[in-house]
C-alpha atoms as a PDB file:
ATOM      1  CA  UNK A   1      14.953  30.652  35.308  1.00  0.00           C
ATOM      2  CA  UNK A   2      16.326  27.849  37.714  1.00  0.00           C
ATOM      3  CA  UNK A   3      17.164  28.090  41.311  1.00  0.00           C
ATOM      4  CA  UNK A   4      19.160  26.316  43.352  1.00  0.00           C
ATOM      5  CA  UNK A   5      19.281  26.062  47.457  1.00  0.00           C
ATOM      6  CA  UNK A   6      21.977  28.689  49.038  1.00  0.00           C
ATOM      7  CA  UNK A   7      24.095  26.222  51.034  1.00  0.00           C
ATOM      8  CA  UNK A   8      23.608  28.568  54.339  1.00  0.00           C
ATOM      9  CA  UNK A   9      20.183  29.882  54.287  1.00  0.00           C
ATOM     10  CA  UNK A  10      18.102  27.701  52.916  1.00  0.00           C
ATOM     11  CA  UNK A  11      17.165  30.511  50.398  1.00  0.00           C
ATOM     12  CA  UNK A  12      16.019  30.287  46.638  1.00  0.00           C
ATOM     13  CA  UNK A  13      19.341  31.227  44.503  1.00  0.00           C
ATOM     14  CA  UNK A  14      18.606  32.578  41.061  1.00  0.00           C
ATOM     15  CA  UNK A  15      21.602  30.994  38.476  1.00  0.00           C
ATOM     16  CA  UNK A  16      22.391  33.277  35.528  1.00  0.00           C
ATOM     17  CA  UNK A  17      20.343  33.036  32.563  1.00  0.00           C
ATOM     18  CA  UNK A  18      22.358  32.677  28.751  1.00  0.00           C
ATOM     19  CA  UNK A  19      24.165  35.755  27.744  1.00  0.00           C
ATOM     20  CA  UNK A  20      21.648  38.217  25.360  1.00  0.00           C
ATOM     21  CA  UNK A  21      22.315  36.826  22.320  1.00  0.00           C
ATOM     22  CA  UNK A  22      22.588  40.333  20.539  1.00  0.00           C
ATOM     23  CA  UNK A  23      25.012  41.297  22.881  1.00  0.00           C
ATOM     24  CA  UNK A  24      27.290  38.311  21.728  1.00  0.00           C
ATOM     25  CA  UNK A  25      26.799  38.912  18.093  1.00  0.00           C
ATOM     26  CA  UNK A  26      27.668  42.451  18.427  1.00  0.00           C
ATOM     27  CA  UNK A  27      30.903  41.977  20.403  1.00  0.00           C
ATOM     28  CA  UNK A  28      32.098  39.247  17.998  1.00  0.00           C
ATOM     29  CA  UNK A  29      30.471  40.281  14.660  1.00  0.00           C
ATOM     30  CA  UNK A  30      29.645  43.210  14.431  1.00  0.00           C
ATOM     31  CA  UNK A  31      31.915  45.526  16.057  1.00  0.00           C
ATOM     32  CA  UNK A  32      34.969  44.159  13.979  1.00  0.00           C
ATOM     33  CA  UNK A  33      32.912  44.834  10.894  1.00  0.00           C
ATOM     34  CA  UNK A  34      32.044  48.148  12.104  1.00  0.00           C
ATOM     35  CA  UNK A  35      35.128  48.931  12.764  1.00  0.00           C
ATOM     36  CA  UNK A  36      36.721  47.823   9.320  1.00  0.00           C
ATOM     37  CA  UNK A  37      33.627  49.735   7.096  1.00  0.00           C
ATOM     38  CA  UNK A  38      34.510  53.183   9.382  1.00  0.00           C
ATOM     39  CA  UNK A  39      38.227  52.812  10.221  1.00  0.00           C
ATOM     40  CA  UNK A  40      37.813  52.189  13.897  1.00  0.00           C
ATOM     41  CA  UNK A  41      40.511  50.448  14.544  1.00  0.00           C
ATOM     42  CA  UNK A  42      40.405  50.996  18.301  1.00  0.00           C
ATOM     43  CA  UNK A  43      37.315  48.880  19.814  1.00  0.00           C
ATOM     44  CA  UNK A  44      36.677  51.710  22.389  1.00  0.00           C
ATOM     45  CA  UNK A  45      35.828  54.487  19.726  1.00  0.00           C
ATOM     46  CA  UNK A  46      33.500  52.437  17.873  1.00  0.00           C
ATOM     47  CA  UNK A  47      29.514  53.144  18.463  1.00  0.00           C
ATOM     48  CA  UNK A  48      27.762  51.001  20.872  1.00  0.00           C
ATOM     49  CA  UNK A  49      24.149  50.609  22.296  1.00  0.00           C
ATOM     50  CA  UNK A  50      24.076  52.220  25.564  1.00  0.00           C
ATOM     51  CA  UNK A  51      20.773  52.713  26.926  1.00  0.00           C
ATOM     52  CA  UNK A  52      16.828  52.193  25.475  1.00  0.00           C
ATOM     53  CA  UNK A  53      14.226  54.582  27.078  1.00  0.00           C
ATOM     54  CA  UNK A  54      10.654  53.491  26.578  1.00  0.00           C
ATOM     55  CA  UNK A  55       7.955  56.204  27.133  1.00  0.00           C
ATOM     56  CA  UNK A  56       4.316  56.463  27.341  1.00  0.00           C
ATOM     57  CA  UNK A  57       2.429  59.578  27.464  1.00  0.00           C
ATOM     58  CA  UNK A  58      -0.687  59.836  29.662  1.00  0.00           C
ATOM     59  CA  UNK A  59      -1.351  63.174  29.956  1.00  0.00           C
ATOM     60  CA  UNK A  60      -3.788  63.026  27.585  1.00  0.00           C
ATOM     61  CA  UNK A  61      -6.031  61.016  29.527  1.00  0.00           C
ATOM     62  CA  UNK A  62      -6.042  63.639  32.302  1.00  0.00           C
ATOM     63  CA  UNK A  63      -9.401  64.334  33.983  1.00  0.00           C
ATOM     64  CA  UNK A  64      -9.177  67.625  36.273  1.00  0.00           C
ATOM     65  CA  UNK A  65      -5.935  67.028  38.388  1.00  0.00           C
ATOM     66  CA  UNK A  66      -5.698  63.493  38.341  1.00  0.00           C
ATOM     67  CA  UNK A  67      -5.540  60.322  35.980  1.00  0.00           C
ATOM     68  CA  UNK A  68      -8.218  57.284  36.035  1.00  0.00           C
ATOM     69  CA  UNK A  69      -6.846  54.817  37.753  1.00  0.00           C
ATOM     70  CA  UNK A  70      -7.568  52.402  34.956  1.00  0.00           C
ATOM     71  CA  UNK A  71      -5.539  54.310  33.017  1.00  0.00           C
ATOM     72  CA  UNK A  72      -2.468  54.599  35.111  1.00  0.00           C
ATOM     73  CA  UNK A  73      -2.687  50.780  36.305  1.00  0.00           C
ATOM     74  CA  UNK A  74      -2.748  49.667  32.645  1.00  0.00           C
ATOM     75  CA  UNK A  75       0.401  52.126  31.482  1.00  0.00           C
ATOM     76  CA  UNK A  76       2.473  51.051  34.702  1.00  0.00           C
ATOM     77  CA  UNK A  77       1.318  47.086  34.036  1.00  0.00           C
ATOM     78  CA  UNK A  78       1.935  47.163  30.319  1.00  0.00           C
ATOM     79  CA  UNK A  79       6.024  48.448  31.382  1.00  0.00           C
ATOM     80  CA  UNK A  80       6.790  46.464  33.692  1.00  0.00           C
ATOM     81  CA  UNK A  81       5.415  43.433  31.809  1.00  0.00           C
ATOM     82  CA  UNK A  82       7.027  44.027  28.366  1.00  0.00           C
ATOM     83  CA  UNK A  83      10.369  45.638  29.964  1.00  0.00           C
ATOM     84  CA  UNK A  84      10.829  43.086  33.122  1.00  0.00           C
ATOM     85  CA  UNK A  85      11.333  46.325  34.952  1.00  0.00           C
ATOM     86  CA  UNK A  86       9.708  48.394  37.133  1.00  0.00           C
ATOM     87  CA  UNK A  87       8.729  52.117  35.984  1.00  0.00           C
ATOM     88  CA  UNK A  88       8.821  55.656  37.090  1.00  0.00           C
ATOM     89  CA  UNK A  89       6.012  58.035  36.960  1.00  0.00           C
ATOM     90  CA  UNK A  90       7.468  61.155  35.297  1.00  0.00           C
ATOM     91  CA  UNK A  91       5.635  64.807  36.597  1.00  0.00           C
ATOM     92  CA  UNK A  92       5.504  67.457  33.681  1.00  0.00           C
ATOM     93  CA  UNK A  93       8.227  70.633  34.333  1.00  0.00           C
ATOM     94  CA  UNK A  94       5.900  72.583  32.416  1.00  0.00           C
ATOM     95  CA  UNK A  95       2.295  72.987  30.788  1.00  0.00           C
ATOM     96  CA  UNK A  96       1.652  72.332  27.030  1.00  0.00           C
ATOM     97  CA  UNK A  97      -1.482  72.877  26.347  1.00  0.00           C
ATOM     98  CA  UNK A  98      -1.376  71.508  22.371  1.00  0.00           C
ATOM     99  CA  UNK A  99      -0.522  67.991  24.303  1.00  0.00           C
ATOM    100  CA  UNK A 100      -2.906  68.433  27.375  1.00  0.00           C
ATOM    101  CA  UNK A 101      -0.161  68.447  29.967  1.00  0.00           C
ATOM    102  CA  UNK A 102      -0.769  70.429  33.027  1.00  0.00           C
ATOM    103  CA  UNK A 103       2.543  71.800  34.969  1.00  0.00           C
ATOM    104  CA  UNK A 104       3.027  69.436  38.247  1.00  0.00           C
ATOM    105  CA  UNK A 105       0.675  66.559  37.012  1.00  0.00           C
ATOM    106  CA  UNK A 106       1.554  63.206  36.033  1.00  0.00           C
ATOM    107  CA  UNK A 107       2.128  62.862  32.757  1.00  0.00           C
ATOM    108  CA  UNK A 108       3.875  59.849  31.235  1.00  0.00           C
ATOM    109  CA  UNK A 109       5.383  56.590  32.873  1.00  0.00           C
ATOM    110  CA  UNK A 110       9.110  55.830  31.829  1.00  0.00           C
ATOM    111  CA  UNK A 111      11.904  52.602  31.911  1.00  0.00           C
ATOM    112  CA  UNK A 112      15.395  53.152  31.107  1.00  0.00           C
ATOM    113  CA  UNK A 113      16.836  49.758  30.297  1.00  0.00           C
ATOM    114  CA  UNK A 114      21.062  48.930  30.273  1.00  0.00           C
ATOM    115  CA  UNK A 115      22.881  46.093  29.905  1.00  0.00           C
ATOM    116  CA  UNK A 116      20.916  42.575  29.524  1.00  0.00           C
ATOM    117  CA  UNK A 117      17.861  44.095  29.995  1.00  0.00           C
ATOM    118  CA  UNK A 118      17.995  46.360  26.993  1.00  0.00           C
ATOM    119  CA  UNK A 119      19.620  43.643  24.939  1.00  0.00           C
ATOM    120  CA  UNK A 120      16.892  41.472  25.979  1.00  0.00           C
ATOM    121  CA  UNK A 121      14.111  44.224  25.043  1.00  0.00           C
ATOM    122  CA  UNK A 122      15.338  44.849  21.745  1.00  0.00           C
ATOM    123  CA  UNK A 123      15.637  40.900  20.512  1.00  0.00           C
ATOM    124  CA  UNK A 124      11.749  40.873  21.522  1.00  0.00           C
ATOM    125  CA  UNK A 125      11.454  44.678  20.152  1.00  0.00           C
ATOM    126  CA  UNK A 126      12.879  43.059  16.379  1.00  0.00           C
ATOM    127  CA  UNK A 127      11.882  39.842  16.870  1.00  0.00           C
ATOM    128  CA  UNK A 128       8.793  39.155  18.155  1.00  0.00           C
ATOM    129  CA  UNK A 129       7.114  42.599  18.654  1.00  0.00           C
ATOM    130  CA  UNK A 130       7.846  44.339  14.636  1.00  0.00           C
ATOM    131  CA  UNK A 131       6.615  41.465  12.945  1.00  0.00           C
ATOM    132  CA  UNK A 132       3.056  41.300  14.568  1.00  0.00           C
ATOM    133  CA  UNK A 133       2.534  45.363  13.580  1.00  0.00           C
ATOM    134  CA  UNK A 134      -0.506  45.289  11.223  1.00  0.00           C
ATOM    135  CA  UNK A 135       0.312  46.289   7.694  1.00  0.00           C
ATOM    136  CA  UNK A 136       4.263  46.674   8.271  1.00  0.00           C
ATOM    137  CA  UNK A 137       6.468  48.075   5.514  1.00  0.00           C
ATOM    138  CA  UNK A 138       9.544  48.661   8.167  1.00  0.00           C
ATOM    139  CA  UNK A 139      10.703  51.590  10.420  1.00  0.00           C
ATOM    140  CA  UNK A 140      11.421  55.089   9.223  1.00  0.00           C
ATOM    141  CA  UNK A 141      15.571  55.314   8.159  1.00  0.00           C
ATOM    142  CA  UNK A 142      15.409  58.525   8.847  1.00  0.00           C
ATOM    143  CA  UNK A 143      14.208  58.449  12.271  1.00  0.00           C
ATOM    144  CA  UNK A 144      18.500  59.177  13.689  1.00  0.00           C
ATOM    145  CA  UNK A 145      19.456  62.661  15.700  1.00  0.00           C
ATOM    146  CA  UNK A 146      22.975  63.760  14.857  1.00  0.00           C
ATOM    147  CA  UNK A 147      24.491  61.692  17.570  1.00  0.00           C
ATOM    148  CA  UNK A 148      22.948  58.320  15.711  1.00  0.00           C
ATOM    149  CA  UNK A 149      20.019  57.566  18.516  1.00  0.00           C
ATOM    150  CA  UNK A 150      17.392  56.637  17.379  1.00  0.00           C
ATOM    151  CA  UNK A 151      13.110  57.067  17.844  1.00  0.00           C
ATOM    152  CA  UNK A 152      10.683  54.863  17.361  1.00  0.00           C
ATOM    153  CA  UNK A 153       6.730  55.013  18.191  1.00  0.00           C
ATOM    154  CA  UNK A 154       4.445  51.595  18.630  1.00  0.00           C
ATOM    155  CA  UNK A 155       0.771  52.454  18.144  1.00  0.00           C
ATOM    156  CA  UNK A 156      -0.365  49.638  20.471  1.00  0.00           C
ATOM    157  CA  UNK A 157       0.840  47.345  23.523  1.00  0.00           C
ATOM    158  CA  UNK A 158      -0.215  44.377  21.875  1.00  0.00           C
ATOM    159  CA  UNK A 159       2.567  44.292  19.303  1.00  0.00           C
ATOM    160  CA  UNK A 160       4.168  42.642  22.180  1.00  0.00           C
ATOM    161  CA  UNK A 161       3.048  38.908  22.778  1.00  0.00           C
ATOM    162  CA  UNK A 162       3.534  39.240  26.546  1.00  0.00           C
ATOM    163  CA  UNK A 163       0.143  41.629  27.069  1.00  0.00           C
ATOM    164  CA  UNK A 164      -2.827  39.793  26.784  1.00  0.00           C
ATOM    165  CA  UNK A 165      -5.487  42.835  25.012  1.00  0.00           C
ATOM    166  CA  UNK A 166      -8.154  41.200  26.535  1.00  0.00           C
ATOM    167  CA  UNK A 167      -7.534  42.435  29.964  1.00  0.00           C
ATOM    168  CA  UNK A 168      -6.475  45.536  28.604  1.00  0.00           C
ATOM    169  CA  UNK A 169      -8.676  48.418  29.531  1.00  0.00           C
ATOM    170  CA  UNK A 170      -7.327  50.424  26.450  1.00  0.00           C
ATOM    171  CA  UNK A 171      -5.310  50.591  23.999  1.00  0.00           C
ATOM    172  CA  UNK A 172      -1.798  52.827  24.005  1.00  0.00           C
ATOM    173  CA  UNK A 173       1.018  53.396  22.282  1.00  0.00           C
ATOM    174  CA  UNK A 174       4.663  54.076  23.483  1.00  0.00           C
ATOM    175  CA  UNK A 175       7.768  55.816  22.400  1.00  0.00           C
ATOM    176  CA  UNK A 176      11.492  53.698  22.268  1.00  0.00           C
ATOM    177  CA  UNK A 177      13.964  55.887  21.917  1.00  0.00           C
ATOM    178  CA  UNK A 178      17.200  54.166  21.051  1.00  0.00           C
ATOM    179  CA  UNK A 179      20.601  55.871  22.242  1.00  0.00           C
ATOM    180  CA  UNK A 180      23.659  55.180  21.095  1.00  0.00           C
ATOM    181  CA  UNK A 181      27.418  56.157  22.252  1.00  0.00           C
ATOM    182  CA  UNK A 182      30.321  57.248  19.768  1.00  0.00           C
ATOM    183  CA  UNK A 183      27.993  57.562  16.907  1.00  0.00           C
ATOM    184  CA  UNK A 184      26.419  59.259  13.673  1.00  0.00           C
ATOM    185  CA  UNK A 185      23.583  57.780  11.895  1.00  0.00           C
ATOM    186  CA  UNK A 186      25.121  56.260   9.475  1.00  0.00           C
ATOM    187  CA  UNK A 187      27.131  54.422  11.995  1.00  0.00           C
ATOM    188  CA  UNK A 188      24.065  53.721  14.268  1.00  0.00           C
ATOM    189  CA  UNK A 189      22.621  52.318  11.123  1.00  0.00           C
ATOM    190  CA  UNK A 190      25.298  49.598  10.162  1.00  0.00           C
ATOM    191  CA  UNK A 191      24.592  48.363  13.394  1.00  0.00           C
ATOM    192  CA  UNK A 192      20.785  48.033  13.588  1.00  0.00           C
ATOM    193  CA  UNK A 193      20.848  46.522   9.931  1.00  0.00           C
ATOM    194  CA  UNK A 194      23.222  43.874  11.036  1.00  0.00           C
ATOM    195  CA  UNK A 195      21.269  43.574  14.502  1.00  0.00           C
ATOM    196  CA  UNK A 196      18.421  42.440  12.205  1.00  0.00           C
ATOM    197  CA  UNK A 197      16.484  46.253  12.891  1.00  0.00           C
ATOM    198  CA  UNK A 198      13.936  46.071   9.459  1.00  0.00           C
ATOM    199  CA  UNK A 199      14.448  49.635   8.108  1.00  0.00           C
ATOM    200  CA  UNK A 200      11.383  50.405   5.332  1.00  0.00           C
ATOM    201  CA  UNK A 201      13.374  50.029   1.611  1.00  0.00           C
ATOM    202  CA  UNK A 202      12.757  52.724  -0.652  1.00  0.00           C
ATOM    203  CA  UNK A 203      10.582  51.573  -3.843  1.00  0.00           C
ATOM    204  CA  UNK A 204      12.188  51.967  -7.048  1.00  0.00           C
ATOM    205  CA  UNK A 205      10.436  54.203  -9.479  1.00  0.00           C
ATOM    206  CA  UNK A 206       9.518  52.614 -12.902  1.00  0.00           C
END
């Protein structure tokens, strides 16, 4: 990103980067065509994106009270790297034993992107990240909740081409959960498609 000189201070001044380029082909694409396939005439009822959440569990790698500090360096690092943002350190409200997660312990680090930030994620998400998953066939189409968000689990951090696995201590997976605004699946679906999301096609039977 380029800086220029604040004409007062002296200090480094950060100019705007280009406008997510998802963002701009939703507002001028996609959205009217939404709106014509569903009969939402009225741009403010349409469905838009309005948050991604991306998750990963580390309860599992509990030992006693307290994580590895491998394990909790590498979780936090991978986030912030692949997100651009920094992440929070979620405590479980409860204990689940099935899932090894201990009432009051640290359990799973979270990011909640909005606005360029989560436009920016999911270019890189569709983009760069889907096609490197080993032996892909496409995302689950059924994967919406009634309000049209919609999950998604990577096995690995290294679908992403900003880790570099070989300072990785381990290998984890994550959770991306999607949410949407004014939406059904159906609706939420139209717009991934045309966003370029690669849902798995159903094979015709012979």
């Amino acid at each position: 990103m380029a800086k220029d000189k604040d004409n007062k201070g002296g200090a480094a001044v950060a100019e705007p980067g280009p406008p997510p380029r998802l963002r701009e082909r939703f507002k001028s694409e996609i959205s009217p065509k939404l709106g014509e396939a569903f009969g939402k005439k009225n741009p403010m009822s349409r469905p838009k994106l309005d948050k991604i959440v991306v998750n990963i569990n580390m309860g599992r790698h509990l030992e006693g009270t307290k994580l590895p500090a491998n394990v909790k360096e590498t979780v936090l690092s991978s986030l912030k790297t692949i997100t651009g943002q920094r992440p929070v350190v979620i405590k479980a409200k409860r204990s689940v034993s099935n899932f090894k997660v201990r009432e009051g312990y640290e359990t799973s680090a979270m990011v909640t992107l909005r606005q360029d930030r989560m436009w920016h994620f999911l270019d890189r998400l569709i983009n760069l990240a889907m096609p490197r998953i080993k032996d892909f066939r496409g995302m689950n189409e059924k994967a919406f909740d009634k309000g049209g968000s919609y999950s998604l689990g990577l096995t690995e951090q290294g679908v992403f081409p900003e880790i570099d696995m070989a300072k990785a201590t381990f290998t984890h997976g994550m959770h991306v959960n999607l949410v949407f605004k004014n939406s059904d699946p159906k609706m939420s679906r139209f717009v991934l498609e045309e966003l370029g999301f690669p849902f798995r096609r159903e094979e015709k039977k012979k």
